[in-house]
C-alpha atoms as a PDB file:
ATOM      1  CA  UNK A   1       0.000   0.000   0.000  1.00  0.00           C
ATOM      2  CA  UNK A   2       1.000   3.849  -0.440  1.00  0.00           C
ATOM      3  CA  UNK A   3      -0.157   6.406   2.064  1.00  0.00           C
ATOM      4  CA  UNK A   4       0.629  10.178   1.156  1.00  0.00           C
ATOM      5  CA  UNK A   5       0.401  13.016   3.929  1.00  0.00           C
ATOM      6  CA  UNK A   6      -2.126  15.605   3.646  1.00  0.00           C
ATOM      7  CA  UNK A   7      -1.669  18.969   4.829  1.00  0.00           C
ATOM      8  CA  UNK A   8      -2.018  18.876   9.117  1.00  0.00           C
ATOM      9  CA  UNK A   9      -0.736  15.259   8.702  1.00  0.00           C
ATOM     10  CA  UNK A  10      -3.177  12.125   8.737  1.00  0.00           C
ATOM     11  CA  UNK A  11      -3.942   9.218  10.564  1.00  0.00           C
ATOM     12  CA  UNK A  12      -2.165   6.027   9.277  1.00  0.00           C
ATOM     13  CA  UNK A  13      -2.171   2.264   9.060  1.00  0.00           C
ATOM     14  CA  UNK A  14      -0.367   0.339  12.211  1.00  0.00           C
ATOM     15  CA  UNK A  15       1.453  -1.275   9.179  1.00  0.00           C
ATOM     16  CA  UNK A  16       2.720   2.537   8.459  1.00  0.00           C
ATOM     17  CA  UNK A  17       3.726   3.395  11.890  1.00  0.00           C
ATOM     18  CA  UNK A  18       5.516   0.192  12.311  1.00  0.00           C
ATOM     19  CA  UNK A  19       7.291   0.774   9.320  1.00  0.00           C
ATOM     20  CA  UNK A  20       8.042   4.398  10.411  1.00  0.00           C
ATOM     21  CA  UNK A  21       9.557   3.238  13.737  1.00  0.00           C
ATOM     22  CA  UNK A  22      11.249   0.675  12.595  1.00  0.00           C
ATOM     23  CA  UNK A  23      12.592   3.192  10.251  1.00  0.00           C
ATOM     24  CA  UNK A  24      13.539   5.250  12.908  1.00  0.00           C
ATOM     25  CA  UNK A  25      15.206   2.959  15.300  1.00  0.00           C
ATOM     26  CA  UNK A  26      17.410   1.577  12.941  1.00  0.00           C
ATOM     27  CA  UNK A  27      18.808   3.853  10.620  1.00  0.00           C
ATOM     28  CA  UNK A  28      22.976   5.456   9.869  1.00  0.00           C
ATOM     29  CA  UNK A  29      21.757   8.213   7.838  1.00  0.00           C
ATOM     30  CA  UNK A  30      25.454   9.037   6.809  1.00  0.00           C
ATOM     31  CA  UNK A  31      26.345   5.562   6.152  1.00  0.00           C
ATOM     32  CA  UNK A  32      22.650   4.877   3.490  1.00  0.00           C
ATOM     33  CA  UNK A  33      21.069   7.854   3.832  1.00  0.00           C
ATOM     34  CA  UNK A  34      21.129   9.169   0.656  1.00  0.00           C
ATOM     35  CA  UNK A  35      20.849   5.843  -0.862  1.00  0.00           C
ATOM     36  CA  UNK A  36      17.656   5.808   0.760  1.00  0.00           C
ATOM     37  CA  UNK A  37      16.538   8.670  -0.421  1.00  0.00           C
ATOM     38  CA  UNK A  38      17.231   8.034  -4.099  1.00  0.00           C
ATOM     39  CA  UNK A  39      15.817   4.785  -3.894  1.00  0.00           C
ATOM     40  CA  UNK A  40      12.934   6.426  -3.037  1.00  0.00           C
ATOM     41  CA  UNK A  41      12.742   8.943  -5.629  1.00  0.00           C
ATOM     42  CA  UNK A  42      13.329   6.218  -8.042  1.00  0.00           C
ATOM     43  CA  UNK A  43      10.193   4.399  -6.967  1.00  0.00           C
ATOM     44  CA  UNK A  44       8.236   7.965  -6.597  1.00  0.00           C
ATOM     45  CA  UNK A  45       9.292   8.819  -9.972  1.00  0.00           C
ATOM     46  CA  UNK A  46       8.226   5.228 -11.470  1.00  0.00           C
ATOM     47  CA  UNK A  47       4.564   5.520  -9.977  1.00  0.00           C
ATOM     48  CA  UNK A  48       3.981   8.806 -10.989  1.00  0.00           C
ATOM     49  CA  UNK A  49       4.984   8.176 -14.826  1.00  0.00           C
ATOM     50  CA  UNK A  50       8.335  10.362 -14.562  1.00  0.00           C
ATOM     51  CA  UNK A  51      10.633   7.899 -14.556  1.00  0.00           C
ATOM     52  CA  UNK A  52      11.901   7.575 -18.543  1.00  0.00           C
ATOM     53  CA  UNK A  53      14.278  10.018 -19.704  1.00  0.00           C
ATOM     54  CA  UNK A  54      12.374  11.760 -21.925  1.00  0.00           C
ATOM     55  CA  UNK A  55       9.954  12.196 -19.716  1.00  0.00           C
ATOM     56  CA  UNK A  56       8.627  16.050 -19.704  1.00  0.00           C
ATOM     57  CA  UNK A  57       7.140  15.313 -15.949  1.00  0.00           C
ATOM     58  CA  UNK A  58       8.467  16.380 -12.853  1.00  0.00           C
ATOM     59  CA  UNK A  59       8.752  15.696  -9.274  1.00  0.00           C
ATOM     60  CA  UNK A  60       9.369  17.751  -6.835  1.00  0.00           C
ATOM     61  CA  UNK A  61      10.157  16.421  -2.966  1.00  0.00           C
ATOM     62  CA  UNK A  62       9.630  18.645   0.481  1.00  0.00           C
ATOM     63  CA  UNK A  63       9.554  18.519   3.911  1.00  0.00           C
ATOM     64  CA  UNK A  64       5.706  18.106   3.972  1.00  0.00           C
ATOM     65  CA  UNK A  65       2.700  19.882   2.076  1.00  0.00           C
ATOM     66  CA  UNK A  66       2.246  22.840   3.752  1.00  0.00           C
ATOM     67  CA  UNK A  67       6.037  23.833   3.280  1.00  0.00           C
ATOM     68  CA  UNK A  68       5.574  23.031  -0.639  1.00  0.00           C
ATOM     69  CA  UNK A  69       2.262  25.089  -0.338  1.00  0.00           C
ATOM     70  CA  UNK A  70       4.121  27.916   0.996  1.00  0.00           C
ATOM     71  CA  UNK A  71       6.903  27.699  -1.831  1.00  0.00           C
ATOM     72  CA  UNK A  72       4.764  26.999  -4.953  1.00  0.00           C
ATOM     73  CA  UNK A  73       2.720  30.304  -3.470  1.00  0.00           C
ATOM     74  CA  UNK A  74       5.845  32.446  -3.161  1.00  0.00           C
ATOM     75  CA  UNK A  75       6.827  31.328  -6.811  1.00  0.00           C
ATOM     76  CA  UNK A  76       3.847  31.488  -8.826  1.00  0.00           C
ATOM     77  CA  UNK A  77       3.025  34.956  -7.514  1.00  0.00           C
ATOM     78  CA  UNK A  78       6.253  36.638  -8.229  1.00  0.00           C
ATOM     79  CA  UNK A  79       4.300  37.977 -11.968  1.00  0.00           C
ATOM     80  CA  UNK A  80       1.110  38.830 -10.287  1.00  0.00           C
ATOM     81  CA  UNK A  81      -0.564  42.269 -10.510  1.00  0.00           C
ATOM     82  CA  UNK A  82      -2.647  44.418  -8.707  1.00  0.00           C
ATOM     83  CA  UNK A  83      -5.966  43.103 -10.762  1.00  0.00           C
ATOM     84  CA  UNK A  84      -5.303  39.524 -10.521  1.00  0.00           C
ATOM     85  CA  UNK A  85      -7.702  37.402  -8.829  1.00  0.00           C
ATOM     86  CA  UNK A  86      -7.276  34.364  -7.023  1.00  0.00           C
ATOM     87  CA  UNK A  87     -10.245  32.250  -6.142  1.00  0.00           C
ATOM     88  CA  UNK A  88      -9.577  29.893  -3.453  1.00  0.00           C
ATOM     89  CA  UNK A  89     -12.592  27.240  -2.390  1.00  0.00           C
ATOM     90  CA  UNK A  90     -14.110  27.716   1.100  1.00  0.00           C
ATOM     91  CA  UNK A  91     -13.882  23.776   1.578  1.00  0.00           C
ATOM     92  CA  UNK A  92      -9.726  24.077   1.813  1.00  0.00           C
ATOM     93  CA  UNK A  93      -7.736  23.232   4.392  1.00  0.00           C
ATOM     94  CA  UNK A  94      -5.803  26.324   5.911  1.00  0.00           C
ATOM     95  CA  UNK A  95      -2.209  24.834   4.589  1.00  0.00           C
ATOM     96  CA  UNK A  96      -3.609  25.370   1.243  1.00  0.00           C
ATOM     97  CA  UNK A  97      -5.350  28.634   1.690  1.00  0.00           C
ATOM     98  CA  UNK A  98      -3.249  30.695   4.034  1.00  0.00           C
ATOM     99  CA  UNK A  99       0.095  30.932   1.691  1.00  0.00           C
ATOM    100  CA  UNK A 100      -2.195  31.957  -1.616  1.00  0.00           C
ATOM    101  CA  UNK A 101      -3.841  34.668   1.053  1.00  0.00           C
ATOM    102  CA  UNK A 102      -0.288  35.964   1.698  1.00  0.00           C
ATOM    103  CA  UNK A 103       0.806  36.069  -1.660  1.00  0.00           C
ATOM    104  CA  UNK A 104      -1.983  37.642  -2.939  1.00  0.00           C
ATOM    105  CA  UNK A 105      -1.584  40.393   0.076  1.00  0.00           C
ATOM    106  CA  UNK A 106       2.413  40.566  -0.580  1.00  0.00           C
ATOM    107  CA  UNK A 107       1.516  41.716  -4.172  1.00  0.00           C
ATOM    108  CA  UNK A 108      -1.931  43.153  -4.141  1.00  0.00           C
ATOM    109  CA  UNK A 109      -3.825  40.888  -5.812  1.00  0.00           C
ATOM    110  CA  UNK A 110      -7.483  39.986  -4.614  1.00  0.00           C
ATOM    111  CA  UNK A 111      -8.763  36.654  -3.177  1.00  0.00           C
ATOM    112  CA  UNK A 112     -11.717  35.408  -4.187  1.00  0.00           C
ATOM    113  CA  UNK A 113     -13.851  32.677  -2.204  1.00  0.00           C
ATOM    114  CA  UNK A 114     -15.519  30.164  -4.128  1.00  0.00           C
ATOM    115  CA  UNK A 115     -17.965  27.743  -2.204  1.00  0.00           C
END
């Protein structure tokens, strides 16, 4: 099975948290670490279709989903203008809503609700 986090984090599977801790108590991050972790993107990247070399798809790994909120915000808003709207659905979680609210503030854009 694959479990993603949300934003706020989620409840999980015992079969996840004993995977986690077992994780946890037994790893030398400086001795596999980073073998680990490409590993990982490897498999990420072969789910999600991006895994050929002429592949135009990316993938793009963070911390969790509110941090990756937060960025994607700061980036996509750099062009925006003082008439730009961004509608943002009433039904979001506040990960998802509170870095568009910022950027749109940051460069005077307007926010929109949509429910």
């Amino acid at each position: 099975p694959i479990f993603m986090e949300s934003a706020g984090g989620a409840q999980v599977p015992q079969l996840v948290v004993d995977a986690m801790t077992k994780s946890l108590s037994n790893r030398h991050r400086s001795v596999n670490g980073a073998l680990q972790k490409e590993k990982a993107r490897d498999v990420a990247k072969t789910l999600l279709g991006c895994s050929t070399s002429n592949s135009q798809k990316s993938i793009y790994f963070g911390t969790n989903a509110t941090t990756l909120l937060q960025l994607l915000a700061q980036r996509v808003s750099r062009d925006w203008q003082s008439d730009d709207e961004i509608v943002l659905c009433t039904e979001n979680h506040e990960a998802n809503t509170c870095p568009w609210i910022e950027a749109a503030q940051r460069m005077g854009a307007i926010v929109k609700w949509w429910s």
